[in-house]
Protein backbone atom coordinates (compact mmCIF):
# COMPACT_ATOMS: atom_id res chain seq x y z
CA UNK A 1 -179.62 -41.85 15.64
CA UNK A 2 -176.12 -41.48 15.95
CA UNK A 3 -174.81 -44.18 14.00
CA UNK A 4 -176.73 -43.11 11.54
CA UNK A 5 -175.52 -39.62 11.33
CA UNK A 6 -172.17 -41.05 11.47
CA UNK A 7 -172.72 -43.40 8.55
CA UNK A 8 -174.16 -40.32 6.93
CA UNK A 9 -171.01 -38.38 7.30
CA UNK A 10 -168.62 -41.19 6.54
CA UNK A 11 -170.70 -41.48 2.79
CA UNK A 12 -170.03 -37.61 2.28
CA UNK A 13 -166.61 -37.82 3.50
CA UNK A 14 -165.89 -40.36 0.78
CA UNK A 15 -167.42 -38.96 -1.83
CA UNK A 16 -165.67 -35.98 -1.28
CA UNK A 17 -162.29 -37.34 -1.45
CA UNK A 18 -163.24 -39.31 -4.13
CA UNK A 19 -164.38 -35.78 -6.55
CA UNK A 20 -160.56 -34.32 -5.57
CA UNK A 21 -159.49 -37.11 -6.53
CA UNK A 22 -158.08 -38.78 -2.85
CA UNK A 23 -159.38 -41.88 -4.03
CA UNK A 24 -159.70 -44.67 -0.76
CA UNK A 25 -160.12 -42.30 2.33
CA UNK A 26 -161.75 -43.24 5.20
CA UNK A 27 -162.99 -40.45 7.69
CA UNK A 28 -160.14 -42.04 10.19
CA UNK A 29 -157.88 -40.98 8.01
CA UNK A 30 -158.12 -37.51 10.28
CA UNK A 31 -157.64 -39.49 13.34
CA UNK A 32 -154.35 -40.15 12.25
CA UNK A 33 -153.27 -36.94 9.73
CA UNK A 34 -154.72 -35.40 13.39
CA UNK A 35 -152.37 -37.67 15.54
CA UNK A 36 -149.17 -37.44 13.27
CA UNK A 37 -149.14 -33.34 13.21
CA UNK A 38 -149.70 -33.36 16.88
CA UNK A 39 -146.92 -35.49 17.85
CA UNK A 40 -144.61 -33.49 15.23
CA UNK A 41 -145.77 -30.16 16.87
CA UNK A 42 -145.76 -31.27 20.56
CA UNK A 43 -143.23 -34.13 20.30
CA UNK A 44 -145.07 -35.64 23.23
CA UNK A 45 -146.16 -39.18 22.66
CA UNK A 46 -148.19 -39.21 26.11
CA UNK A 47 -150.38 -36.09 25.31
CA UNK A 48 -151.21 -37.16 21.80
CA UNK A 49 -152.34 -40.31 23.55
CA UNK A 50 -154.85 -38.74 26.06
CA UNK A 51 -156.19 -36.47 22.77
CA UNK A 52 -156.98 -40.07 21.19
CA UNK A 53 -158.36 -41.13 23.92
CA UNK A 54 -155.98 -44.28 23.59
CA UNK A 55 -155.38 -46.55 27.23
CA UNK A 56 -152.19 -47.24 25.80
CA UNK A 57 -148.81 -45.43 24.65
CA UNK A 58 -148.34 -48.19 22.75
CA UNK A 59 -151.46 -48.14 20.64
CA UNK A 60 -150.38 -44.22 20.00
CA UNK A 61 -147.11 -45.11 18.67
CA UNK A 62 -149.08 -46.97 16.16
CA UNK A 63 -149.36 -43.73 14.60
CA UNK A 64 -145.81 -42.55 14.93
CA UNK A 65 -143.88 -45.20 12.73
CA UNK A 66 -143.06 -43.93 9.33
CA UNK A 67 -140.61 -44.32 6.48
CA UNK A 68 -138.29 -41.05 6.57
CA UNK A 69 -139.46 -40.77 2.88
CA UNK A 70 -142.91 -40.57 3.45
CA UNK A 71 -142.55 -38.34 6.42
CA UNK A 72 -140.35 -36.07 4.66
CA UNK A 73 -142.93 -35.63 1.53
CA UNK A 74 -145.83 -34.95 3.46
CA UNK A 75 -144.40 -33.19 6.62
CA UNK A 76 -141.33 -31.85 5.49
CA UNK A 77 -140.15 -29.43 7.70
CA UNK A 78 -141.37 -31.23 10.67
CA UNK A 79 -139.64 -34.41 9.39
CA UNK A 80 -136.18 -32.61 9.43
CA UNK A 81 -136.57 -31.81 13.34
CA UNK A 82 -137.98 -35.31 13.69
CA UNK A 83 -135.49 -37.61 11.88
CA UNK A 84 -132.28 -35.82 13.37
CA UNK A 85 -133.08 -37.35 16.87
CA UNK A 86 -136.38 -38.54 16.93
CA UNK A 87 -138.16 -42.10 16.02
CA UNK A 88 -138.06 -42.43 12.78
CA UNK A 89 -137.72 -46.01 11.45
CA UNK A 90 -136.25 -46.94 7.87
CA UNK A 91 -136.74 -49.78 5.61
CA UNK A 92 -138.38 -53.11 7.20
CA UNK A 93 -138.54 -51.78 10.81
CA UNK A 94 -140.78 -49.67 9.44
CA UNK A 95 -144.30 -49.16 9.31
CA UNK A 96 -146.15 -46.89 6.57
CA UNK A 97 -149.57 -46.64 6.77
CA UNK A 98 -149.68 -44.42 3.64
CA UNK A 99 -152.39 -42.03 6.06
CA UNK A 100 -154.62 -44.84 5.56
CA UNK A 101 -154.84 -46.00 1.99
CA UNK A 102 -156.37 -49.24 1.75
């Protein structure tokens, strides 16, 4: 069935990460490396909603509250067009999900 298929690919997904060493991934992980890097390339909150199939802007922008820091290490030159007049939060207004590290 499907869920089983998907339960089958979430186990090889892990163990994957876990042999290179990206220890606590979860297969939506990619869901939101996927969301991020959209809404850097596109800048467009509403179409990177509609790709996620979200009913809500506001559950998208879920995905598009960062540290500067962490933006900046793992998007770097996106995060200098970004953080000179986009929304980039600092310090306690901000939310990091670490691209899903539990």
């Amino acid at each position: 069935t499907e869920r089983c298929a998907v339960k089958h690919f979430s186990r090889i997904w892990s163990d994957t990460c876990k042999k290179v060493g990206l220890e606590k991934r979860k297969m939506h992980n990619l869901r939101h490396t996927f969301a991020v890097m959209e809404w850097l390339r596109t800048g467009d909150i509403y179409l990177v909603c509609k790709k996620l199939g979200h009913s809500s802007v506001t559950t998208t922008e879920i995905y598009t509250k960062f540290e500067e820091s962490e933006l900046r290490k793992h998007f770097p030159i996106e995060a200098v067009r970004l953080c000179d007049g986009g929304q980039v939060l600092e310090g306690s207004q901000a939310t990091n999900y670490n691209y899903g590290k539990a």
